[in-house]
C-alpha atoms as a PDB file:
ATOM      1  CA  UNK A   1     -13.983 183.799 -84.994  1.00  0.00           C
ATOM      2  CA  UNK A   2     -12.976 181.202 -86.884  1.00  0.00           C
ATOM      3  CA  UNK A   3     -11.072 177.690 -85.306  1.00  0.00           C
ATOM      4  CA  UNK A   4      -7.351 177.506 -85.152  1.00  0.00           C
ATOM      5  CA  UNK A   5      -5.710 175.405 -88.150  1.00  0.00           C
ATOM      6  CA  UNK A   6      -2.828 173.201 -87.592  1.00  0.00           C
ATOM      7  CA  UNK A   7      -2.057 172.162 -90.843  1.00  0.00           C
ATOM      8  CA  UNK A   8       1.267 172.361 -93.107  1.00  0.00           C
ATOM      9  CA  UNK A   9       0.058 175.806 -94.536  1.00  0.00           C
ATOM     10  CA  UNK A  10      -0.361 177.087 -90.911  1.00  0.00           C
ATOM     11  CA  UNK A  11       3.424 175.654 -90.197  1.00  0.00           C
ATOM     12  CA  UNK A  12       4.820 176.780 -93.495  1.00  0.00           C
ATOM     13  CA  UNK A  13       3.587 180.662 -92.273  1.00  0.00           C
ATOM     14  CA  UNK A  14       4.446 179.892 -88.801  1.00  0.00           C
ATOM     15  CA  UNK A  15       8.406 178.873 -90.363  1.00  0.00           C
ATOM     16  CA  UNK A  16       8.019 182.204 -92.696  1.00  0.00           C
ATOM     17  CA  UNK A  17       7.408 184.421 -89.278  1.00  0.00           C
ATOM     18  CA  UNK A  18      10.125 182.970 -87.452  1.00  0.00           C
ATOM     19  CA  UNK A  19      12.911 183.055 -90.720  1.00  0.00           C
ATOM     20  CA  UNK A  20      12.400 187.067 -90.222  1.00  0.00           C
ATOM     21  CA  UNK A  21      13.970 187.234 -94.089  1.00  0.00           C
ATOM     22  CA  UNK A  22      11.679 189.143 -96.478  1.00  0.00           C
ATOM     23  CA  UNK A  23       8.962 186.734 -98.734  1.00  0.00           C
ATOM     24  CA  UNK A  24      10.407 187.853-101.676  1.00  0.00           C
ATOM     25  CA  UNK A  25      14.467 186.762-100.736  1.00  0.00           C
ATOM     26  CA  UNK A  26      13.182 183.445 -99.714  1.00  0.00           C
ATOM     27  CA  UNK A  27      13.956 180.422-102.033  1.00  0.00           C
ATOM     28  CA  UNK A  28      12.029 178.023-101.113  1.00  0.00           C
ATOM     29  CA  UNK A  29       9.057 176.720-102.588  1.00  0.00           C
ATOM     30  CA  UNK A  30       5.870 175.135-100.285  1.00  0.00           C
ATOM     31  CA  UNK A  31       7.212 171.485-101.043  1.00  0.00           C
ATOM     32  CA  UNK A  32      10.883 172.726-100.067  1.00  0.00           C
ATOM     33  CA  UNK A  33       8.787 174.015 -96.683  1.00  0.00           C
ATOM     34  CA  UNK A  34       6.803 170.992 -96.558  1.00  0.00           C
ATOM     35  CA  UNK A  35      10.349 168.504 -96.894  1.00  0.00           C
ATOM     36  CA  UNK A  36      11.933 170.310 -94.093  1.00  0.00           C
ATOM     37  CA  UNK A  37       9.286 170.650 -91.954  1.00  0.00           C
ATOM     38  CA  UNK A  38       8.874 166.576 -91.907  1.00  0.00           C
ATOM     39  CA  UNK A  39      12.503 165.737 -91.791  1.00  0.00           C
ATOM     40  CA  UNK A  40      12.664 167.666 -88.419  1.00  0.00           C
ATOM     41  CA  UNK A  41       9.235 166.352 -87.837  1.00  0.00           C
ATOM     42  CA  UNK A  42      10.605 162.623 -87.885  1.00  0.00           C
ATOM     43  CA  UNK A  43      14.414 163.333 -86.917  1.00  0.00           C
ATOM     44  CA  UNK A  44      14.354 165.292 -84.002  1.00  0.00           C
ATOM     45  CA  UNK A  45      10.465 166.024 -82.892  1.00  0.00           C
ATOM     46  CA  UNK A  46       9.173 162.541 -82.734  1.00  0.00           C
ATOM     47  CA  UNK A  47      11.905 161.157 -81.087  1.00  0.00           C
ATOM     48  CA  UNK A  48      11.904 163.952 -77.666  1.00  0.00           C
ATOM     49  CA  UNK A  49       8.322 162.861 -77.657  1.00  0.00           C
ATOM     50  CA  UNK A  50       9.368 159.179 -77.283  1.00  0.00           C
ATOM     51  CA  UNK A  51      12.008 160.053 -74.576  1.00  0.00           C
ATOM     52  CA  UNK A  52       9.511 160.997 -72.563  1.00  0.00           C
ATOM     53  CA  UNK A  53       8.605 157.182 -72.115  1.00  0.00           C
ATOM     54  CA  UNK A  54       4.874 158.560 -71.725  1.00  0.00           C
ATOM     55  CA  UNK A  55       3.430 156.124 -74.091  1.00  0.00           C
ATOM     56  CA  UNK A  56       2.705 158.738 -77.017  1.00  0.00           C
ATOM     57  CA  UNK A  57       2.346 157.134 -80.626  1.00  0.00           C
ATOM     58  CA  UNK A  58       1.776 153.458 -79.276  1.00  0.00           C
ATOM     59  CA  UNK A  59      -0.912 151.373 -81.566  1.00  0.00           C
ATOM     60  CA  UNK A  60      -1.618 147.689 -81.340  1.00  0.00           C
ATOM     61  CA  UNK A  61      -2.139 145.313 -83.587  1.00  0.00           C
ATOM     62  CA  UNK A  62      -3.439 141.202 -82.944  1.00  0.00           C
ATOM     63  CA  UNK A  63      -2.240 138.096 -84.602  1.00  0.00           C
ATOM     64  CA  UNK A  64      -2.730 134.561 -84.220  1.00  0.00           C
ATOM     65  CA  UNK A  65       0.130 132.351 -83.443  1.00  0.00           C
ATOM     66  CA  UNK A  66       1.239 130.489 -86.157  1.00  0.00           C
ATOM     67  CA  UNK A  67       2.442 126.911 -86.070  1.00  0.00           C
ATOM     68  CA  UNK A  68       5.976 128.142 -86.748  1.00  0.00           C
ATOM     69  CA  UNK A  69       5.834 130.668 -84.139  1.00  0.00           C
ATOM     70  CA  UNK A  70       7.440 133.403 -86.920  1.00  0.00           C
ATOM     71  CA  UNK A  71       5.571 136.790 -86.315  1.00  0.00           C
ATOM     72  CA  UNK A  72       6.850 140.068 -88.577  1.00  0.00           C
ATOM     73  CA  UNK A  73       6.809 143.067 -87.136  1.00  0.00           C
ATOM     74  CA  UNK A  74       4.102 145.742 -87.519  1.00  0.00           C
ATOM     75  CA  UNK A  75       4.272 148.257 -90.698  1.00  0.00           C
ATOM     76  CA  UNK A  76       4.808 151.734 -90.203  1.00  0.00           C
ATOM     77  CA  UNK A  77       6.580 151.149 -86.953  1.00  0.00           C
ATOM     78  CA  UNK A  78       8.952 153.736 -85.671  1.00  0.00           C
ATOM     79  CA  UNK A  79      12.317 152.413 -86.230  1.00  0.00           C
ATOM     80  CA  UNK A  80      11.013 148.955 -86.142  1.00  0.00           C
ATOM     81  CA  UNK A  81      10.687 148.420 -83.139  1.00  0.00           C
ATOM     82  CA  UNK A  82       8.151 147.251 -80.493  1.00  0.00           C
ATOM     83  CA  UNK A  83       6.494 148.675 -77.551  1.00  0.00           C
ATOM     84  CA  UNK A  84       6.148 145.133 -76.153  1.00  0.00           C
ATOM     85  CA  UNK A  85       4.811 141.410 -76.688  1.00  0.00           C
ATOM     86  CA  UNK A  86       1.701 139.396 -74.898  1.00  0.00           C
ATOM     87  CA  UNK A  87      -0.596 136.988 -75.554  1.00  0.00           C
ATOM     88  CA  UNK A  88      -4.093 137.197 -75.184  1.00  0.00           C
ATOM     89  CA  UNK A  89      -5.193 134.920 -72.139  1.00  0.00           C
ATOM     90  CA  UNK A  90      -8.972 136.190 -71.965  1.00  0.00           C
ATOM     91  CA  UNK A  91     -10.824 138.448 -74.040  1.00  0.00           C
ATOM     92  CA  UNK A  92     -13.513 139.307 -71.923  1.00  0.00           C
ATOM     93  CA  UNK A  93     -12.591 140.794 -69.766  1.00  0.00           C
ATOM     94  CA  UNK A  94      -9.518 141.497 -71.381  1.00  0.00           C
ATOM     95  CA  UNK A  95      -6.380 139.782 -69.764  1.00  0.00           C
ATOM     96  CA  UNK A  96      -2.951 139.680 -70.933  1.00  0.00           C
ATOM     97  CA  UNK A  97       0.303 138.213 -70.250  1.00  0.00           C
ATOM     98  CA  UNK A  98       3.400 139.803 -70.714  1.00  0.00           C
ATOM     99  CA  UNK A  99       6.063 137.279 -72.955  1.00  0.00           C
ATOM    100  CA  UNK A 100       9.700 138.014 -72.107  1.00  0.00           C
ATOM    101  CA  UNK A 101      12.344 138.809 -74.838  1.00  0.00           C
ATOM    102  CA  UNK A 102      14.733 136.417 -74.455  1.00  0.00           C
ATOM    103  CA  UNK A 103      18.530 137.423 -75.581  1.00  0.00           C
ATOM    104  CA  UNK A 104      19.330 135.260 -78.874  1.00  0.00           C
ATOM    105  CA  UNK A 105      22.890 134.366 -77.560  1.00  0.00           C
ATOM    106  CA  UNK A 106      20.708 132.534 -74.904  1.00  0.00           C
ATOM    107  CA  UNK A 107      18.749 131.270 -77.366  1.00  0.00           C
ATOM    108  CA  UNK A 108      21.251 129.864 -79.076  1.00  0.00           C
ATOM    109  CA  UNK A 109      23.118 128.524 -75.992  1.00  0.00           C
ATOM    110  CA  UNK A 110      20.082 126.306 -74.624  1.00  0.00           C
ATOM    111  CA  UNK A 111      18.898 122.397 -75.666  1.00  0.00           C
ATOM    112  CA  UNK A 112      15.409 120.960 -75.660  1.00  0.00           C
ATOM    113  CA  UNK A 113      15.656 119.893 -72.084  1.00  0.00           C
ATOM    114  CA  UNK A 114      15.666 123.352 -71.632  1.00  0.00           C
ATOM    115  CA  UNK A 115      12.580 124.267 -72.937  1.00  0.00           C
ATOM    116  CA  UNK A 116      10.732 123.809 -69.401  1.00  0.00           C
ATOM    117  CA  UNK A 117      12.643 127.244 -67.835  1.00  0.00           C
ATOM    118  CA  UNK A 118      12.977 129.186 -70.852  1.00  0.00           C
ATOM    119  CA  UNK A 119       9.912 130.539 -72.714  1.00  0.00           C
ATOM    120  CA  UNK A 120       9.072 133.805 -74.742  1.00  0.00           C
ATOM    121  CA  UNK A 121      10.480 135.618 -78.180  1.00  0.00           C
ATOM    122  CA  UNK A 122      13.571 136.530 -79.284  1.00  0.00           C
ATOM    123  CA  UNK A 123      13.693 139.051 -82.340  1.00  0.00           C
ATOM    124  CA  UNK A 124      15.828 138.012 -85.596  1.00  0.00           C
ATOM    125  CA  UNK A 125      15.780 140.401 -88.490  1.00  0.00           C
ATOM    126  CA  UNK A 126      12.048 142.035 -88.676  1.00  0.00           C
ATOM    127  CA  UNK A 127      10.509 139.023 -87.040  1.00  0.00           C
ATOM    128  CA  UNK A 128       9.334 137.752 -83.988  1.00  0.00           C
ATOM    129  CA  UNK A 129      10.364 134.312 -82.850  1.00  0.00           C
ATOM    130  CA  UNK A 130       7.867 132.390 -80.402  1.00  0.00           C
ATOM    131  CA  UNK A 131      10.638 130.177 -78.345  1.00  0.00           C
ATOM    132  CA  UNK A 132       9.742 127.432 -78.134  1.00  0.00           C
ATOM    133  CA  UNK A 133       7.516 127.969 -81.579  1.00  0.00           C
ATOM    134  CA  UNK A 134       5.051 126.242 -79.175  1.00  0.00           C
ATOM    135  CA  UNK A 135       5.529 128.375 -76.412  1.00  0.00           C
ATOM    136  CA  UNK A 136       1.532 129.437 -76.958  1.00  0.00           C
ATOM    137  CA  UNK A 137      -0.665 126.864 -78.555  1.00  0.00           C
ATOM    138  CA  UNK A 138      -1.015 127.662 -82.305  1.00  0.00           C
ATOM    139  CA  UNK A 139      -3.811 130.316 -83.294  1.00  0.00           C
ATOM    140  CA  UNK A 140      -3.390 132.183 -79.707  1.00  0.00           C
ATOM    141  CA  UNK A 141      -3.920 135.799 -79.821  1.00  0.00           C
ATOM    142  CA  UNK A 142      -0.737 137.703 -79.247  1.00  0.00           C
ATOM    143  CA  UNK A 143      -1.012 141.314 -79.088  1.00  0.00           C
ATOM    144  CA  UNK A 144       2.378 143.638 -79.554  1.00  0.00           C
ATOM    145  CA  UNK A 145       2.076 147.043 -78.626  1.00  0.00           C
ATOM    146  CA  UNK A 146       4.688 149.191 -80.987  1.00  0.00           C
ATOM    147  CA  UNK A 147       5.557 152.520 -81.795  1.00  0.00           C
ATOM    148  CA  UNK A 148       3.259 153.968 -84.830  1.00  0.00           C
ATOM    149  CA  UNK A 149       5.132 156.205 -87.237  1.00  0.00           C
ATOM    150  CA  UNK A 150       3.361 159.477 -87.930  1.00  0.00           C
ATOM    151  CA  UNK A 151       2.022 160.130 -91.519  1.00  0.00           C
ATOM    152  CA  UNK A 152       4.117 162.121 -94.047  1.00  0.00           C
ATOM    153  CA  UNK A 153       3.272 165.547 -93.767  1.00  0.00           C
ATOM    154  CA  UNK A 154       1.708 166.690 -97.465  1.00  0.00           C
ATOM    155  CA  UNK A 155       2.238 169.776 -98.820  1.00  0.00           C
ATOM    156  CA  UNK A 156      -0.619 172.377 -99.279  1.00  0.00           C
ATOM    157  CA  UNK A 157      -1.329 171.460-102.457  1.00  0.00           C
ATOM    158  CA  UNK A 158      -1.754 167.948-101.543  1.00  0.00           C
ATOM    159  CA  UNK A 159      -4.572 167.705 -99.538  1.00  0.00           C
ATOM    160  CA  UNK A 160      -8.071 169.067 -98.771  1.00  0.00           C
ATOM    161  CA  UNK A 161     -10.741 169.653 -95.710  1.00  0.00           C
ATOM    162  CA  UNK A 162     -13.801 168.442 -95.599  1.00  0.00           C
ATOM    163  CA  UNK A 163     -16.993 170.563 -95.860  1.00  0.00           C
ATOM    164  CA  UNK A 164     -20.110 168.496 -95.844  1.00  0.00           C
ATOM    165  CA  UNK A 165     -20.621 164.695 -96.418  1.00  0.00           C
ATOM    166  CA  UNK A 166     -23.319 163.016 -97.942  1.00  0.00           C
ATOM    167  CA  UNK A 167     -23.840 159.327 -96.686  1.00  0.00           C
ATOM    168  CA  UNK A 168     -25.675 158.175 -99.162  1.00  0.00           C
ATOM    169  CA  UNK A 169     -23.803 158.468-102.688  1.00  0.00           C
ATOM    170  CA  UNK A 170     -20.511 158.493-100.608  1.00  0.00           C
ATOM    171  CA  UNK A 171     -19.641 161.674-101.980  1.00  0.00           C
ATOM    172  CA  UNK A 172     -17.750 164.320-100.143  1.00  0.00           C
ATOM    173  CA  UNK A 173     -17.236 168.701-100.890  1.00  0.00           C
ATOM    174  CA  UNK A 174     -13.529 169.883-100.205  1.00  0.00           C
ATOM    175  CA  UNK A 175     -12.260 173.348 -99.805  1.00  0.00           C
ATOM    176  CA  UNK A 176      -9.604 172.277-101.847  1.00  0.00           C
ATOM    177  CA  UNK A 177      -9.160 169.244-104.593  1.00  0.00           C
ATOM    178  CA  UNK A 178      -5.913 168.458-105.836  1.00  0.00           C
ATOM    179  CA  UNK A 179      -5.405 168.740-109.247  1.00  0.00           C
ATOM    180  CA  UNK A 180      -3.765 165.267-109.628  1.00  0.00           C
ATOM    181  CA  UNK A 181      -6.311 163.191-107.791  1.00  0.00           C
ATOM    182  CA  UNK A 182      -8.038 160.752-110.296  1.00  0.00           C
ATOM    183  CA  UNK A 183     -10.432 157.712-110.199  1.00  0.00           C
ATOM    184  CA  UNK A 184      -8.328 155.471-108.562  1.00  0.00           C
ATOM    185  CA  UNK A 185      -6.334 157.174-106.169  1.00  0.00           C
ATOM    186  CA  UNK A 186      -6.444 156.063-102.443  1.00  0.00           C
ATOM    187  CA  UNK A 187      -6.822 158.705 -99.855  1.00  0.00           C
ATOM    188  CA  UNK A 188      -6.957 158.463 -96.071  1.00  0.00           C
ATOM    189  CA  UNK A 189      -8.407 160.815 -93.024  1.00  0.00           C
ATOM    190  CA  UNK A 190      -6.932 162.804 -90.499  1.00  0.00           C
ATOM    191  CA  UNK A 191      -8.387 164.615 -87.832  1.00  0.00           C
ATOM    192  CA  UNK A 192      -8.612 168.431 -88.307  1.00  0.00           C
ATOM    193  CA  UNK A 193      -8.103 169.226 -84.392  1.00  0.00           C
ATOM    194  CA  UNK A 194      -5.861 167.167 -81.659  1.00  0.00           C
ATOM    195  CA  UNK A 195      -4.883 164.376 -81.627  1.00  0.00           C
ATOM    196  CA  UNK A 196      -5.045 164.469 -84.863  1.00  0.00           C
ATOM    197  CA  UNK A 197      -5.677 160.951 -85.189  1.00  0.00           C
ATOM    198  CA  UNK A 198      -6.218 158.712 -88.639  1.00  0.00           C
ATOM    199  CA  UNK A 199      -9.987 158.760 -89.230  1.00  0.00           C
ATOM    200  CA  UNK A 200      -9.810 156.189 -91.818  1.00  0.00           C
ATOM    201  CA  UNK A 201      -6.626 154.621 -92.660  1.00  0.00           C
ATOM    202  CA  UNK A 202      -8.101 154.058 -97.127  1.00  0.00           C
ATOM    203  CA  UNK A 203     -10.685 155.672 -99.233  1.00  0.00           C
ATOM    204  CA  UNK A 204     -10.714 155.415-102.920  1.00  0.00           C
ATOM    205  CA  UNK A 205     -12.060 158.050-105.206  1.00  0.00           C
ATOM    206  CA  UNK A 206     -14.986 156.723-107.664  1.00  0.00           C
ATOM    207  CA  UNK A 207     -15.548 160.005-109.125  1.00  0.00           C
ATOM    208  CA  UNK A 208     -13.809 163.667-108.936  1.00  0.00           C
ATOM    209  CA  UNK A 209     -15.069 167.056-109.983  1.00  0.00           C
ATOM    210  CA  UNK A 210     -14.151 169.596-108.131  1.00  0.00           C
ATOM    211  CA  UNK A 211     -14.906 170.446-105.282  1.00  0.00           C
ATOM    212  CA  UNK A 212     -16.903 167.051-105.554  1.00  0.00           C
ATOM    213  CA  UNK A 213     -15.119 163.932-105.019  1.00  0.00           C
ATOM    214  CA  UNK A 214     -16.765 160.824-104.489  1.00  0.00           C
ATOM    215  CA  UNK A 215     -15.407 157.660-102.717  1.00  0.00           C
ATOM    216  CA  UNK A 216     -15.743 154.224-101.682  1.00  0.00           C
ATOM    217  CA  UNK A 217     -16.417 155.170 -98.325  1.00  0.00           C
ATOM    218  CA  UNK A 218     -16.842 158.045 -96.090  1.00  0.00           C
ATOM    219  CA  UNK A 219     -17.317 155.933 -92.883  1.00  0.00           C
ATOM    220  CA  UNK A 220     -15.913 157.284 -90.222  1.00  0.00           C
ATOM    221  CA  UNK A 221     -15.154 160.710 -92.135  1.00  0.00           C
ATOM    222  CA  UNK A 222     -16.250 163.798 -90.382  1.00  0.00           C
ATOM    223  CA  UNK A 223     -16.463 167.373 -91.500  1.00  0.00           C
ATOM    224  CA  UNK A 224     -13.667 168.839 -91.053  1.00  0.00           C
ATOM    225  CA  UNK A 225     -11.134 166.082 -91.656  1.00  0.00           C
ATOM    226  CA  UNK A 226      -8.407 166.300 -94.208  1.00  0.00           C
ATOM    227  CA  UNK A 227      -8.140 163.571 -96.916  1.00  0.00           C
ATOM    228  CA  UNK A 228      -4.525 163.285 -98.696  1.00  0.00           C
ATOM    229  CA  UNK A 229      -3.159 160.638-100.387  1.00  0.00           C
ATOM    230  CA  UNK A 230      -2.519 157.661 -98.285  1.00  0.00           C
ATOM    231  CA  UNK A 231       0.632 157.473 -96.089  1.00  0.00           C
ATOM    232  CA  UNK A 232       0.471 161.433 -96.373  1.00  0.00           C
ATOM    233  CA  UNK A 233      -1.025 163.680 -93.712  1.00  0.00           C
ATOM    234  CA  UNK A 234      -1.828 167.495 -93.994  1.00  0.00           C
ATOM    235  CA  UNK A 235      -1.308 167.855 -90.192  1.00  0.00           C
ATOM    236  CA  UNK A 236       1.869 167.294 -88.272  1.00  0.00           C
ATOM    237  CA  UNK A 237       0.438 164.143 -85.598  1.00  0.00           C
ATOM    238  CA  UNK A 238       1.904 165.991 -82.531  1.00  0.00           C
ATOM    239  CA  UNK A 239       0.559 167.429 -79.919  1.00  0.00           C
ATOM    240  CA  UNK A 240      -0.121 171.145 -80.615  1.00  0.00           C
ATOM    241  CA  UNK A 241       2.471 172.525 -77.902  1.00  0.00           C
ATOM    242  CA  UNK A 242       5.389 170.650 -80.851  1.00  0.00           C
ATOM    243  CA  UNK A 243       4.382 172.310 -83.216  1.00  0.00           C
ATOM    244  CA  UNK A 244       6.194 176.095 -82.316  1.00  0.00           C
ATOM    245  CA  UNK A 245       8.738 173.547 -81.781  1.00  0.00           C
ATOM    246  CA  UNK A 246       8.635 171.949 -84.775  1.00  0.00           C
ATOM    247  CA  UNK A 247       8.473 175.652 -86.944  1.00  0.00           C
ATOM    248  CA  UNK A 248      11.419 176.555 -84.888  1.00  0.00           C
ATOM    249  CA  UNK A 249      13.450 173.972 -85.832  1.00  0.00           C
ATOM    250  CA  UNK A 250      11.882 174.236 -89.550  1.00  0.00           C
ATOM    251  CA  UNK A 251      13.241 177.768 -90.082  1.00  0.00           C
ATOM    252  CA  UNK A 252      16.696 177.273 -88.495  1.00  0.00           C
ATOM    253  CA  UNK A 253      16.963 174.865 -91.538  1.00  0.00           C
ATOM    254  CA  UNK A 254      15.922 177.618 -93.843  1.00  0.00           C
ATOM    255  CA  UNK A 255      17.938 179.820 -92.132  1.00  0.00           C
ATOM    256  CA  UNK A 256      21.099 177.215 -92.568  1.00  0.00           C
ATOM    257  CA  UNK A 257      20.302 177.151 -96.278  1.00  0.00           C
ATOM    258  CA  UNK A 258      20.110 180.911 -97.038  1.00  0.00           C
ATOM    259  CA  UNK A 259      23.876 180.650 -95.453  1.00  0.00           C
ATOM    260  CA  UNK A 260      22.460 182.839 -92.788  1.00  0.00           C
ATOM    261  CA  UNK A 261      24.459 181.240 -90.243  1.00  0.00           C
ATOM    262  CA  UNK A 262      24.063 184.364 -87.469  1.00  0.00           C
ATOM    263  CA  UNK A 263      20.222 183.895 -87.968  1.00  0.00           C
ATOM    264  CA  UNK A 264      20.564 179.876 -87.834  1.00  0.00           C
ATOM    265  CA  UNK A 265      22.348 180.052 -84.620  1.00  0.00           C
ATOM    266  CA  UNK A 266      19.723 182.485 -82.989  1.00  0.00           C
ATOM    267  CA  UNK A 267      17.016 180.295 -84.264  1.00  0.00           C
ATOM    268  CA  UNK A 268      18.526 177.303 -82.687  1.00  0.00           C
ATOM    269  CA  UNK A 269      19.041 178.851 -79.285  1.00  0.00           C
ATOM    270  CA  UNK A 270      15.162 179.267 -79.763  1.00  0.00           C
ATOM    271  CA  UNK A 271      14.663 176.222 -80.242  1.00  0.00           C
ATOM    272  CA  UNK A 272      16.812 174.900 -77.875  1.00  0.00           C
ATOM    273  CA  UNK A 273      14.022 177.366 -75.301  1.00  0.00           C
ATOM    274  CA  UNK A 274      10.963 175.795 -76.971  1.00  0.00           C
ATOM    275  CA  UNK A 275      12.397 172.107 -75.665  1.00  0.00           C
ATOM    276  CA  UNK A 276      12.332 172.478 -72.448  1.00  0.00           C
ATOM    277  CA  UNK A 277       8.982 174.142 -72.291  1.00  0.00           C
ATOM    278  CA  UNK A 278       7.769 171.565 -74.389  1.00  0.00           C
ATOM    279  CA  UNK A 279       8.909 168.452 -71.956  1.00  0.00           C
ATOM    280  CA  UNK A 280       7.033 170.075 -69.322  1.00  0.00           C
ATOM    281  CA  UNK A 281       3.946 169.822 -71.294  1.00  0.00           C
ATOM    282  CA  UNK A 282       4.277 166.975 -72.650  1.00  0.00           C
ATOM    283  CA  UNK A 283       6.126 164.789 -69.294  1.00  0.00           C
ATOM    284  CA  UNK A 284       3.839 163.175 -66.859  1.00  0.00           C
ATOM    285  CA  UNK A 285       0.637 162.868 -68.586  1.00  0.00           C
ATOM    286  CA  UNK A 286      -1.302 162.230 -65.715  1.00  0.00           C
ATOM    287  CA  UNK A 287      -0.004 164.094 -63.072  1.00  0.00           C
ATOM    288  CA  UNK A 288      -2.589 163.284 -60.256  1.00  0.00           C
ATOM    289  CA  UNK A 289      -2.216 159.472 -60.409  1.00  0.00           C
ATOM    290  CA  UNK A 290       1.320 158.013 -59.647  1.00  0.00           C
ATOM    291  CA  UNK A 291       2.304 154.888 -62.083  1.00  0.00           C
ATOM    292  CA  UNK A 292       2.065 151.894 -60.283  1.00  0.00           C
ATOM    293  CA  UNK A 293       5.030 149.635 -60.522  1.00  0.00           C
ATOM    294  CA  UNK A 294       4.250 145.937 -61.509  1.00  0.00           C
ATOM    295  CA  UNK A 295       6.523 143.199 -62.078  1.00  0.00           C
ATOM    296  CA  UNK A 296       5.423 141.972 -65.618  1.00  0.00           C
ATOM    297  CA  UNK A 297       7.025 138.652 -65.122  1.00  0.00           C
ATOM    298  CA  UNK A 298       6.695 138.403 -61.256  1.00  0.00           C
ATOM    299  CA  UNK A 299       5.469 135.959 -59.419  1.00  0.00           C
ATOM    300  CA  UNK A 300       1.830 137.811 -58.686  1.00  0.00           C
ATOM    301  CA  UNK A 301       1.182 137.716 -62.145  1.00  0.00           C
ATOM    302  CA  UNK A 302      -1.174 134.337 -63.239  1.00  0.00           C
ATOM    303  CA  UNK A 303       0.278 132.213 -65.938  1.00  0.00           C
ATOM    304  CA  UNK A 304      -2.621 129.830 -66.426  1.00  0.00           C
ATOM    305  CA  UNK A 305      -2.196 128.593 -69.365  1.00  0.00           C
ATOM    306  CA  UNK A 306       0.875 129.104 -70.658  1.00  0.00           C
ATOM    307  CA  UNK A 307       2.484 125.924 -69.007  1.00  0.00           C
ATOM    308  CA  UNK A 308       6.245 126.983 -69.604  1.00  0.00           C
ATOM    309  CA  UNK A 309       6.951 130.159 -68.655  1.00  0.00           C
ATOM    310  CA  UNK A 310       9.971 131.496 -67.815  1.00  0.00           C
ATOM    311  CA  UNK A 311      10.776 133.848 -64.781  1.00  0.00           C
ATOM    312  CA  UNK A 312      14.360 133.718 -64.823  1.00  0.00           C
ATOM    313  CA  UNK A 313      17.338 136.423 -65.318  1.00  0.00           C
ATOM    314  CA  UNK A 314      18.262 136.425 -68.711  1.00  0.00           C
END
C-alpha cells in the first residue's frame, strides 16, 4: 500500500469531495483551488494554531549587536512580530537571558541618569531598539525567537517529488518537472511527511531535462521531498489533523462562489465541528509534563554580565 500524500493535489481532491457539486459544474481551475486553499491556509488556519500559545511555527535566528543597537526584524515572520528577545550569555552550555520590551512612551519619558534602572528593547517600525544601544556590549549574540510564516502553497503543476538522488553530479529524478523551470531558477525542499519541515531553504537548477534536473546542491535533500520554487511549498506546513480543516474551510469558499449559499452554510457548520476537534489535538502538546512557570525577569534569574538590567514594572 502505498504512503499517504499530503500535498495540494491531495487537498484540492479532498476540497472536490467535500463541495459534493459534480466535476464537470465546477469552475475552478487547480490554481483557483490552490489560491483558496492558502488564503484560508494563512487567514484563518495558521492563526487557531497560534492561539493555542503551544509554540508551533517558532524559528530563531542570531545576530550580533551592533554598535547602534538597531536590529530588523526577521523575514518571513508572521505578522511581524516576535516570539521574544535574549542575548546570548554562554554558548556552551547554552544560557540565555531574557531582555524586557520596554513601552516606547517610557522610552521616551526617561533621561540618561536613568539608564542604570531601565534596560532592554523597545520596537519602532520593523526594528529592534537595544535601550540603551549599549545595553549589551557591541557584537553580543542576541537571539529572537519569532513566529515563521509557512511557505506558499504551489499548485500541482508547480512542484515535484523526489525519486532518487545522486550525490555526486548533484543531480536529482522527479515524478514531475515543471514545464517552466529553467537554468537559473531557485528551488527549495520540503518534507514529504510531518512536520513537513524546509529541507533546504535554496537550490539552483544547473541543468533540466526531464525528469532530470540537476542543481547546485542536493544537501540535505532526501527522497521523497518536494522541490518548488522558492518561497512556494507543495504541502500545507500544518500538522496533518488541519488539514480536513483546512479542505473544509477550502470548499465552503467554493461553495460561496458557485452562489451555493445553502451548501456554504452547511460546509461552515462543518467546519465550525472540525475546530474544536482540531484544538484538542493540537492543545497541550505535552500532556504528561506540566509547564513550569518562571519569572523571566525575576530575581532567580543570573544577570552576570549585563550590568544594567532592569526588573522594574513598566
Amino acid at each position: 500500500m502505498a504512503k499517504p500524500s499530503y500535498d495540494v493535489e491531495a487537498l484540492i481532491a479532498n476540497v472536490k469531495r467535500r463541495v459534493s457539486v459534480p466535476t464537470s459544474q465546477l469552475t475552478y481551475t487547480d490554481q483557483d483551488f490552490t489560491d483558496l486553499a492558502n488564503d484560508e491556509l494563512q487567514g484563518t488556519v495558521v492563526p487557531l494554531i497560534m492561539s493555542t500559545r503551544a509554540e508551533y511555527f517558532v524559528d530563531h535566528y542570531d545576530v550580533s549587536s551592533p554598535a547602534d543597537g538597531v536590529i530588523p526584524f526577521p523575514g518571513g515572520t508572521v505578522g511581524n512580530k516576535v516570539r521574544s528577545v535574549c542575548y546570548m550569555q554562554q554558548s556552551s552550555p547554552i544560557i540565555l537571558i531574557n531582555l524586557p520590551q520596554i513601552s516606547l512612551d517610557v522610552v521616551a519619558g526617561v533621561g540618561f541618569t536613568n539608564y542604570n534602572t531601565l534596560t532592554g528593547f523597545y520596537i519602532e517600525g520593523n526594528n529592534l531598539h537595544l535601550y540603551p544601544n549599549t545595553a549589551v556590549p557591541t557584537n553580543t549574540t542576541i537571539r529572537i525567537y519569532y513566529y515563521k510564516r509557512t511557505l506558499v502553497l504551489a499548485a500541482p503543476e508547480k512542484y515535484g517529488q523526489i525519486v532518487s538522488i545522486d550525490t555526486g553530479t548533484n543531480t536529482v529524478i522527479l515524478d514531475f518537472v515543471p514545464s517552466d523551470w529553467e537554468i537559473g531558477t531557485i528551488l527549495n525542499a520540503v518534507e514529504g511527511e510531518s512536520p513537513f519541515n524546509i529541507t533546504s531553504e535554496e537550490t539552483t537548477i544547473t541543468a533540466v531535462s526531464s525528469p532530470t534536473v540537476v542543481l547546485s546542491s542536493v544537501d540535505d535533500l532526501e527522497v521523497g521531498n518536494y522541490l518548488s520554487e522558492e518561497s512556494y511549498s507543495a504541502v500545507p506546513q500544518v500538522p496533518v489533523e488541519a488539514h480536513a480543516y483546512l479542505a473544509q474551510l477550502t470548499a465552503a469558499k467554493c461553495l460561496e462562489g458557485l452562489g451555493d449559499y445553502n451548501g456554504m452554510k452547511a460546509a461552515i457548520e462543518k467546519a465550525m465541528s472540525l475546530k474544536e476537534s482540531l484544538l484538542v489535538m493540537i492543545s497541550n502538546r505535552v500532556d504528561g509534563s506540566p509547564k513550569k512557570l518562571v519569572n523571566p525577569s525575576g530575581g532567580l534569574r543570573t544577570t552576570a554580565g549585563l550590568g544594567r538590567f532592569w526588573r522594574g514594572n513598566y
